[in-house]
PDB file of N, CA and C in Angstrom:
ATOM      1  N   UNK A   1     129.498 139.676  79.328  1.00  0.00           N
ATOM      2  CA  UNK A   1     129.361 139.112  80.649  1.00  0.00           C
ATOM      3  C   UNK A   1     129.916 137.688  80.620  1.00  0.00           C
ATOM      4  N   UNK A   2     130.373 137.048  82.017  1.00  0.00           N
ATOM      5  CA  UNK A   2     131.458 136.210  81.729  1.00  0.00           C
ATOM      6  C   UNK A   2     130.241 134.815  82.802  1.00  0.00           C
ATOM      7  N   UNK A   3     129.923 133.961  82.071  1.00  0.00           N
ATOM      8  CA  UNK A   3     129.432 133.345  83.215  1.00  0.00           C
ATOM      9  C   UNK A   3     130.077 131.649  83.908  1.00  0.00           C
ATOM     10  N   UNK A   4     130.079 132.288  84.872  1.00  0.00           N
ATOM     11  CA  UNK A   4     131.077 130.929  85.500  1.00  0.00           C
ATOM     12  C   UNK A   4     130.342 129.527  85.627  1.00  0.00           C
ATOM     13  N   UNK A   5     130.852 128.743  85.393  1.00  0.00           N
ATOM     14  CA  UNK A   5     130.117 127.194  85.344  1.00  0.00           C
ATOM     15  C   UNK A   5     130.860 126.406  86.636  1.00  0.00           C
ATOM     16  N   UNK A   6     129.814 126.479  87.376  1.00  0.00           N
ATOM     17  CA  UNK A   6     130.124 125.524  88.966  1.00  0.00           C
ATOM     18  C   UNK A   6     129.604 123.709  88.594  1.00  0.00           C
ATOM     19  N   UNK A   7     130.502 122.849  88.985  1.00  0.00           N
ATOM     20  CA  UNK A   7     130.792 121.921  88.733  1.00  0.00           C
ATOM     21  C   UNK A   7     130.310 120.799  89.584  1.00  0.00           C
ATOM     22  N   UNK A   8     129.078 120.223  90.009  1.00  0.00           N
ATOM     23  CA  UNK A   8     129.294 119.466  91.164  1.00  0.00           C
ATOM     24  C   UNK A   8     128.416 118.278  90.717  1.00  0.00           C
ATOM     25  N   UNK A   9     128.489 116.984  91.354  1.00  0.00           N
ATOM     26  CA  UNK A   9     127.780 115.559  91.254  1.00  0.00           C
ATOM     27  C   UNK A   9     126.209 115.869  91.701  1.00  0.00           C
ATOM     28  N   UNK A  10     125.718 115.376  91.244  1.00  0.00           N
ATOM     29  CA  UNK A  10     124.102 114.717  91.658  1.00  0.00           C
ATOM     30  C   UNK A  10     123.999 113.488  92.412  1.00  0.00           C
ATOM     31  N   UNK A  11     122.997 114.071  93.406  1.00  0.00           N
ATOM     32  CA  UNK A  11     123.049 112.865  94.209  1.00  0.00           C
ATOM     33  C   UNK A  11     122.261 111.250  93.733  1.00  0.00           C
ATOM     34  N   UNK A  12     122.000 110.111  94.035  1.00  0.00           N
ATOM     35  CA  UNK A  12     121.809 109.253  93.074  1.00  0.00           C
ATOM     36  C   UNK A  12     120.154 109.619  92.394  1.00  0.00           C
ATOM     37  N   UNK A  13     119.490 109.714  93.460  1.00  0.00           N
ATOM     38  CA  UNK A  13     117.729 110.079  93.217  1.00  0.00           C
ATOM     39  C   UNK A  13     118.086 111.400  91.593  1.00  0.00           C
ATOM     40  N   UNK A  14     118.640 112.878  92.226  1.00  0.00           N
ATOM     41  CA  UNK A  14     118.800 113.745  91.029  1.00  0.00           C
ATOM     42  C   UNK A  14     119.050 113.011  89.762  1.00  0.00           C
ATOM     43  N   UNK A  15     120.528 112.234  90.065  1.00  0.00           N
ATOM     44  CA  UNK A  15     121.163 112.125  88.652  1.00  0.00           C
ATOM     45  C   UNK A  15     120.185 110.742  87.872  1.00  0.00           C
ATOM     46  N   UNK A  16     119.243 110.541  88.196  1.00  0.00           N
ATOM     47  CA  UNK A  16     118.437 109.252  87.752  1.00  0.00           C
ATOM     48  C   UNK A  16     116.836 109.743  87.751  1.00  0.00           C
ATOM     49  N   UNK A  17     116.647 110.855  87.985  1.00  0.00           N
ATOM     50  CA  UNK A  17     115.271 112.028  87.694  1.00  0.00           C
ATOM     51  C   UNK A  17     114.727 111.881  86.564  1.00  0.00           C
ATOM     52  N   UNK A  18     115.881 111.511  85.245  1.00  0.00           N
ATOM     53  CA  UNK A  18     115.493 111.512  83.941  1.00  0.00           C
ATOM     54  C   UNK A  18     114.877 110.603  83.686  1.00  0.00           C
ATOM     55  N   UNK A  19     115.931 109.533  83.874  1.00  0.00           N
ATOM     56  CA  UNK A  19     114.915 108.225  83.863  1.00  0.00           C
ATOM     57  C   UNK A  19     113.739 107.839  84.671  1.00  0.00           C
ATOM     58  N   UNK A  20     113.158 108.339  85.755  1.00  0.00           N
ATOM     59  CA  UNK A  20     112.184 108.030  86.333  1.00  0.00           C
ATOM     60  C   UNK A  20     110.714 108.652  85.845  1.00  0.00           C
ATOM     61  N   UNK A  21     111.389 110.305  85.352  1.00  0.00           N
ATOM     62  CA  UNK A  21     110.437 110.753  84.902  1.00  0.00           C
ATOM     63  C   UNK A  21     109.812 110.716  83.260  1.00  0.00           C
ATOM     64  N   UNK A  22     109.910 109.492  82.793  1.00  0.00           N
ATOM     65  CA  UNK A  22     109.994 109.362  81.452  1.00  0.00           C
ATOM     66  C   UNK A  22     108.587 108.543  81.502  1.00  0.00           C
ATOM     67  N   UNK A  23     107.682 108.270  80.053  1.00  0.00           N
ATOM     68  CA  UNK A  23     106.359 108.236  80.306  1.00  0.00           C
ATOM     69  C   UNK A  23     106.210 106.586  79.578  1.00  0.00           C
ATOM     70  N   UNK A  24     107.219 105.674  79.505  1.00  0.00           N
ATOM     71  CA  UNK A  24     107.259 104.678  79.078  1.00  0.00           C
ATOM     72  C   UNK A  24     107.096 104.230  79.668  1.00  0.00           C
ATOM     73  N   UNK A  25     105.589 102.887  79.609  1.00  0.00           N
ATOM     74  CA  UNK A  25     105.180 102.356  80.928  1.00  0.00           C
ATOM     75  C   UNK A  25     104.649 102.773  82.118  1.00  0.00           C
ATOM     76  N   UNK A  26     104.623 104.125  82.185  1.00  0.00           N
ATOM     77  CA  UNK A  26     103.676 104.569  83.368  1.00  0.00           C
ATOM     78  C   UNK A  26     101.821 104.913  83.494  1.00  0.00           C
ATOM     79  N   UNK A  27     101.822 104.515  83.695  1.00  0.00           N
ATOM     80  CA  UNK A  27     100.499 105.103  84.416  1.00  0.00           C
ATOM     81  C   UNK A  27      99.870 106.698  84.823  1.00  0.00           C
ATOM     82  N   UNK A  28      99.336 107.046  83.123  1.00  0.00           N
ATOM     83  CA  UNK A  28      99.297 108.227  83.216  1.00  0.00           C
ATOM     84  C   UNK A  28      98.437 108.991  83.730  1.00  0.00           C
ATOM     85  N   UNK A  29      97.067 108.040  83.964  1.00  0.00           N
ATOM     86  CA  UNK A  29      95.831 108.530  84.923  1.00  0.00           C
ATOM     87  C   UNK A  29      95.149 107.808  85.307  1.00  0.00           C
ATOM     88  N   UNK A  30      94.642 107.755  86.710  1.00  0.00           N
ATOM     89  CA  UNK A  30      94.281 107.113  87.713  1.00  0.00           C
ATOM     90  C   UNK A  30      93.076 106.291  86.979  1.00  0.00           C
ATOM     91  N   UNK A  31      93.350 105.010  87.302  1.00  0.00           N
ATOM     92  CA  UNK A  31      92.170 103.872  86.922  1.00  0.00           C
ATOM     93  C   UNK A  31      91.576 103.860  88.333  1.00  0.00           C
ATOM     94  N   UNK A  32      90.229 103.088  88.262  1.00  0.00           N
ATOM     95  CA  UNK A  32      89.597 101.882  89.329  1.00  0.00           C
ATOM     96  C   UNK A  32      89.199 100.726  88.753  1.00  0.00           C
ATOM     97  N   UNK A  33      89.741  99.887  89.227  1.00  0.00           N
ATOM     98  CA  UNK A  33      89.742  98.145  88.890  1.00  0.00           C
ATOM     99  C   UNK A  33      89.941  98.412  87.180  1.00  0.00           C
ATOM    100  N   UNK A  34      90.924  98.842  87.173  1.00  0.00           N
ATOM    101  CA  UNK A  34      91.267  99.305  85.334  1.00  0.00           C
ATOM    102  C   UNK A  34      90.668  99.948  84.589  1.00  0.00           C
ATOM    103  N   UNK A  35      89.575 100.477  85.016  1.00  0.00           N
ATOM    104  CA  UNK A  35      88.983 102.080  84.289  1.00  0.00           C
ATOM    105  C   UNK A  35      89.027 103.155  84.610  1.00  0.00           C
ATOM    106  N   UNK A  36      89.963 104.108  83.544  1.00  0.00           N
ATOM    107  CA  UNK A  36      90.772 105.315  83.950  1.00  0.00           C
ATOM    108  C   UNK A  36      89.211 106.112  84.318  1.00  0.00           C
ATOM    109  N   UNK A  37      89.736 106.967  84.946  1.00  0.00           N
ATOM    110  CA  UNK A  37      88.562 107.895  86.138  1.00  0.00           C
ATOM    111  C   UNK A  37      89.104 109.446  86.162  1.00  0.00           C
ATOM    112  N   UNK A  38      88.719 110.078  86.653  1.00  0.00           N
ATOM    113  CA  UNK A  38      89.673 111.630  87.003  1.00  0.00           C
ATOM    114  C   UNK A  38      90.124 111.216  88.415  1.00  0.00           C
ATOM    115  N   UNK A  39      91.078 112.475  88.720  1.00  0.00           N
ATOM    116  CA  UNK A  39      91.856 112.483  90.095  1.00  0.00           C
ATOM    117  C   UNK A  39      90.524 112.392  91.267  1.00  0.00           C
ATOM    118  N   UNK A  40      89.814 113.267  91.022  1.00  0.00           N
ATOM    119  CA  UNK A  40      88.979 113.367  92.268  1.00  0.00           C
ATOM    120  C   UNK A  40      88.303 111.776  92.523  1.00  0.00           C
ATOM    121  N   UNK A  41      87.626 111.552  91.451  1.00  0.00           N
ATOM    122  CA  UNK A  41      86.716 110.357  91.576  1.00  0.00           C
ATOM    123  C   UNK A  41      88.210 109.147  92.648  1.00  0.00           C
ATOM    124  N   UNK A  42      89.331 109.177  91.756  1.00  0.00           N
ATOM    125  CA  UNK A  42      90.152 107.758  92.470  1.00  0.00           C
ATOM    126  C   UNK A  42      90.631 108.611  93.804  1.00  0.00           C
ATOM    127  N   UNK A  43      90.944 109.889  94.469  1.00  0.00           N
ATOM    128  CA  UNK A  43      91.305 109.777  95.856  1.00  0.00           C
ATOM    129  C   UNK A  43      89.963 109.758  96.563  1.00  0.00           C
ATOM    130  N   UNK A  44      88.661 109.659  95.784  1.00  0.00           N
ATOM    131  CA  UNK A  44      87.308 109.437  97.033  1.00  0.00           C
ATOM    132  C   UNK A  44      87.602 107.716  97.083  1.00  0.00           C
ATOM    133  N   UNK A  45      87.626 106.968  96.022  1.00  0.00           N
ATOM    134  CA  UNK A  45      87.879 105.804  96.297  1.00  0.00           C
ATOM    135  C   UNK A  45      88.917 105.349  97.243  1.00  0.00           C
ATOM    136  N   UNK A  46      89.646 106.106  97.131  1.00  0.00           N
ATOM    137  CA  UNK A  46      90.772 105.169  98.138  1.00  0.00           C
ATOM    138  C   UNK A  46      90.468 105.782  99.573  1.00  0.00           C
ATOM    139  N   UNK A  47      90.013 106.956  99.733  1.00  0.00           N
ATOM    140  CA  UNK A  47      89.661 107.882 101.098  1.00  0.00           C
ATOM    141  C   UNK A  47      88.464 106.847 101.980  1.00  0.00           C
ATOM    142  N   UNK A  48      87.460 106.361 100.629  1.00  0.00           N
ATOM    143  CA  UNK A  48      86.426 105.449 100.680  1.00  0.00           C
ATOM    144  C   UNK A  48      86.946 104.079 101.423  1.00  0.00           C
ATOM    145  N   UNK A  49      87.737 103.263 100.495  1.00  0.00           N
ATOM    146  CA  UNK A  49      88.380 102.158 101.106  1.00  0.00           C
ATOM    147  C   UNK A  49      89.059 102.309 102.699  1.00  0.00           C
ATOM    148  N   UNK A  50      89.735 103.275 102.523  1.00  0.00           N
ATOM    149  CA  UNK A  50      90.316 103.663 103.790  1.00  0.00           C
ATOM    150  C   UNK A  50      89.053 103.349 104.906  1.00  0.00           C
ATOM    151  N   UNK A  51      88.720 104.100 105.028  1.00  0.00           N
ATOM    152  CA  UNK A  51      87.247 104.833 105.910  1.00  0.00           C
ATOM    153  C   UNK A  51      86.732 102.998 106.051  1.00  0.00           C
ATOM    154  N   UNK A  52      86.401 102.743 105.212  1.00  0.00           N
ATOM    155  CA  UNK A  52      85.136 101.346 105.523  1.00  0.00           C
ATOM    156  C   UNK A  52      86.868 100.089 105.929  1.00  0.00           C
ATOM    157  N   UNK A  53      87.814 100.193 106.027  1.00  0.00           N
ATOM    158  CA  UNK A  53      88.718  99.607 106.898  1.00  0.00           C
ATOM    159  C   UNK A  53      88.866  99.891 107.855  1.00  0.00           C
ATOM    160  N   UNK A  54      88.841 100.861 108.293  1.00  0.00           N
ATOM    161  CA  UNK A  54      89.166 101.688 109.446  1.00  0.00           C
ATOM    162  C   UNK A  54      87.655 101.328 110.684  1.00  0.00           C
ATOM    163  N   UNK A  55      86.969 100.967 109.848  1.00  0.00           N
ATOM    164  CA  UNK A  55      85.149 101.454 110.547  1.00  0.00           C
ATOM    165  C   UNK A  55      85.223  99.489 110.526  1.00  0.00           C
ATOM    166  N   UNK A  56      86.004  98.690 110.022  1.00  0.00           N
ATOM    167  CA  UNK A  56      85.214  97.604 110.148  1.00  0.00           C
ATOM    168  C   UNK A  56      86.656  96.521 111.163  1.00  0.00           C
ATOM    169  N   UNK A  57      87.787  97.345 111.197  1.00  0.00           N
ATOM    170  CA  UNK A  57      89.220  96.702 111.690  1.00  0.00           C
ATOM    171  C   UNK A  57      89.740  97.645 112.579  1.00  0.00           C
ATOM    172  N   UNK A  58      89.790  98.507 112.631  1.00  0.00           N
ATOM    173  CA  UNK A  58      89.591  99.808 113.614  1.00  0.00           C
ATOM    174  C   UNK A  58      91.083 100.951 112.591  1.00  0.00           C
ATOM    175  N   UNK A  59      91.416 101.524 113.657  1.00  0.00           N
ATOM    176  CA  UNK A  59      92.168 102.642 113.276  1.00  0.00           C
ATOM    177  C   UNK A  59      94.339 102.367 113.068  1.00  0.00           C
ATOM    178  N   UNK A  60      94.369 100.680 113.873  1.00  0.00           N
ATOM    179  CA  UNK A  60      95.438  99.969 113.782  1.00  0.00           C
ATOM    180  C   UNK A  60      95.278  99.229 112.893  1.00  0.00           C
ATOM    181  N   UNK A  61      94.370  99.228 111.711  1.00  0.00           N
ATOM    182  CA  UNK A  61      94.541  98.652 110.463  1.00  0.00           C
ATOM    183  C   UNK A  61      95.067  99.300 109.085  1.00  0.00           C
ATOM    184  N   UNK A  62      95.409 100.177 109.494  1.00  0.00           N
ATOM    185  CA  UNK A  62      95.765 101.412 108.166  1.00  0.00           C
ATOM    186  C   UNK A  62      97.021 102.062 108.493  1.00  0.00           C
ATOM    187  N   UNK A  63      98.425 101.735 107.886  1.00  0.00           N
ATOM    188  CA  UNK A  63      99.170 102.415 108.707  1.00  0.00           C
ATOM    189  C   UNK A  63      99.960 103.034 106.945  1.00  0.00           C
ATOM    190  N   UNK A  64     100.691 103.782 106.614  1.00  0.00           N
ATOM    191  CA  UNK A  64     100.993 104.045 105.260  1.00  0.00           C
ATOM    192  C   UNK A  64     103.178 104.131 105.321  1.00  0.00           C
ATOM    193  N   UNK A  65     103.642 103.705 104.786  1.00  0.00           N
ATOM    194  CA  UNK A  65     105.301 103.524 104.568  1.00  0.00           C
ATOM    195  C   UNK A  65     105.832 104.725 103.641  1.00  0.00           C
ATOM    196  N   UNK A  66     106.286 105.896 104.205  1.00  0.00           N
ATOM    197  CA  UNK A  66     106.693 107.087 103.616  1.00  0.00           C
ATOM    198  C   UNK A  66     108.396 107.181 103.219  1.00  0.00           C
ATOM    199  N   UNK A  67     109.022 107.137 101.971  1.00  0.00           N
ATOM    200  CA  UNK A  67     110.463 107.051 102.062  1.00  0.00           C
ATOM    201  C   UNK A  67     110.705 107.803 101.324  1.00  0.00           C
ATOM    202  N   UNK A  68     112.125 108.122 101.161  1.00  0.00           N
ATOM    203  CA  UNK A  68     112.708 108.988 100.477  1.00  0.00           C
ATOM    204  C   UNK A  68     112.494 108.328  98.909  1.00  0.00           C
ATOM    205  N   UNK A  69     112.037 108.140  98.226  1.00  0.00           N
ATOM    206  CA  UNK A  69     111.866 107.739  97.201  1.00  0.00           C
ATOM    207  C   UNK A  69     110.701 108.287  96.485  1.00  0.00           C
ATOM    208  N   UNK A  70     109.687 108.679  97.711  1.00  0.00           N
ATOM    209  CA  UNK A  70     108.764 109.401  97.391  1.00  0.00           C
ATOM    210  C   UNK A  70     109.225 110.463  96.568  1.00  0.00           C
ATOM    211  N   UNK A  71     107.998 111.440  95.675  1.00  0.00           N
ATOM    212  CA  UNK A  71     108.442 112.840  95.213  1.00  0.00           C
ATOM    213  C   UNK A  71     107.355 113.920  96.337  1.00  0.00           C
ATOM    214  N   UNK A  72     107.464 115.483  96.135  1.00  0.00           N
ATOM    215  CA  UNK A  72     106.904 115.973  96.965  1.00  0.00           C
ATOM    216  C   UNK A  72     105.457 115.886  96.792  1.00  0.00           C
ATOM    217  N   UNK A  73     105.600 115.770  95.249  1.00  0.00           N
ATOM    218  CA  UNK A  73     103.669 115.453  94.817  1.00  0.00           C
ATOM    219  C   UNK A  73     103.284 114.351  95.653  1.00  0.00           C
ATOM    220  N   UNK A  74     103.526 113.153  95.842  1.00  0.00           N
ATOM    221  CA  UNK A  74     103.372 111.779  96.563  1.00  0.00           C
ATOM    222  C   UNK A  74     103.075 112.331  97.767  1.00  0.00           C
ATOM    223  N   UNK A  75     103.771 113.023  98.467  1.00  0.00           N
ATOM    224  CA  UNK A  75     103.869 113.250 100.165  1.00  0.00           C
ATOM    225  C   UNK A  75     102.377 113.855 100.443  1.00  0.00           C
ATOM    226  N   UNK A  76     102.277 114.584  99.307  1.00  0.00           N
ATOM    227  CA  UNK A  76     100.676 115.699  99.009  1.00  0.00           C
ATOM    228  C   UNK A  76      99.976 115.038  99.327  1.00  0.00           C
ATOM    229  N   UNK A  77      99.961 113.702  98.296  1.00  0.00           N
ATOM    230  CA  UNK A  77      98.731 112.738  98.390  1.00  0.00           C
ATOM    231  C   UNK A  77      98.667 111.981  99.191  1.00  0.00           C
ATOM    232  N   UNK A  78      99.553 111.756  99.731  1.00  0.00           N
ATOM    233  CA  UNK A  78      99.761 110.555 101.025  1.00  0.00           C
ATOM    234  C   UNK A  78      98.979 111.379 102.208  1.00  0.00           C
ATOM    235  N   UNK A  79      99.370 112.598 102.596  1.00  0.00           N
ATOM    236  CA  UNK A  79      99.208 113.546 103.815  1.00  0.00           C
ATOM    237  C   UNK A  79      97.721 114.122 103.873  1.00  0.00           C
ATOM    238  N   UNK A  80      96.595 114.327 102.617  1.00  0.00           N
ATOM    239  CA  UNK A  80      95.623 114.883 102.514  1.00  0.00           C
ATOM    240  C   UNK A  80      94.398 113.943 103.241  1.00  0.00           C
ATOM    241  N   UNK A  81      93.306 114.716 103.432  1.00  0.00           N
ATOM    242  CA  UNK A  81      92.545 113.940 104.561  1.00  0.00           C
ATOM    243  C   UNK A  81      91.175 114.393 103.999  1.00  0.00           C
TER     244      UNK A  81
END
């Protein structure tokens, strides 16, 4: 079987995937005020923070900046309620 090799560029985000997704320097699990926690415990905290801003500045105090830079995991967490 003969398999053909199609040839094309990556766009800049693809061709730089490698490097973003590399574990040097990142932040591999969610702290609060610098003590790592599980996932659940840090999105009640921030759901938490949210909520007691919202309840003490109203509902035009919380607004969130969504860009293409995001990944689809990000959009998950940004969008959940």
């Amino acid at each position: 079987m003969r398999i053909r090799r199609i040839w094309a560029e990556l766009c800049v985000k693809g061709s730089a995937l490698g490097q973003t997704m590399g574990t040097t320097g990142r932040l591999l699990q969610p702290q609060i005020n610098g003590i790592n926690c599980n996932w659940p415990k840090a999105i009640n905290a921030v759901a938490e923070g949210l909520k007691q801003t919202i309840a003490q500045r109203g509902p035009g105090a919380v607004a969130m900046y969504l860009s293409g830079q995001l990944l689809t995991e990000d959009y998950y967490v940004a969008d959940e309620k």
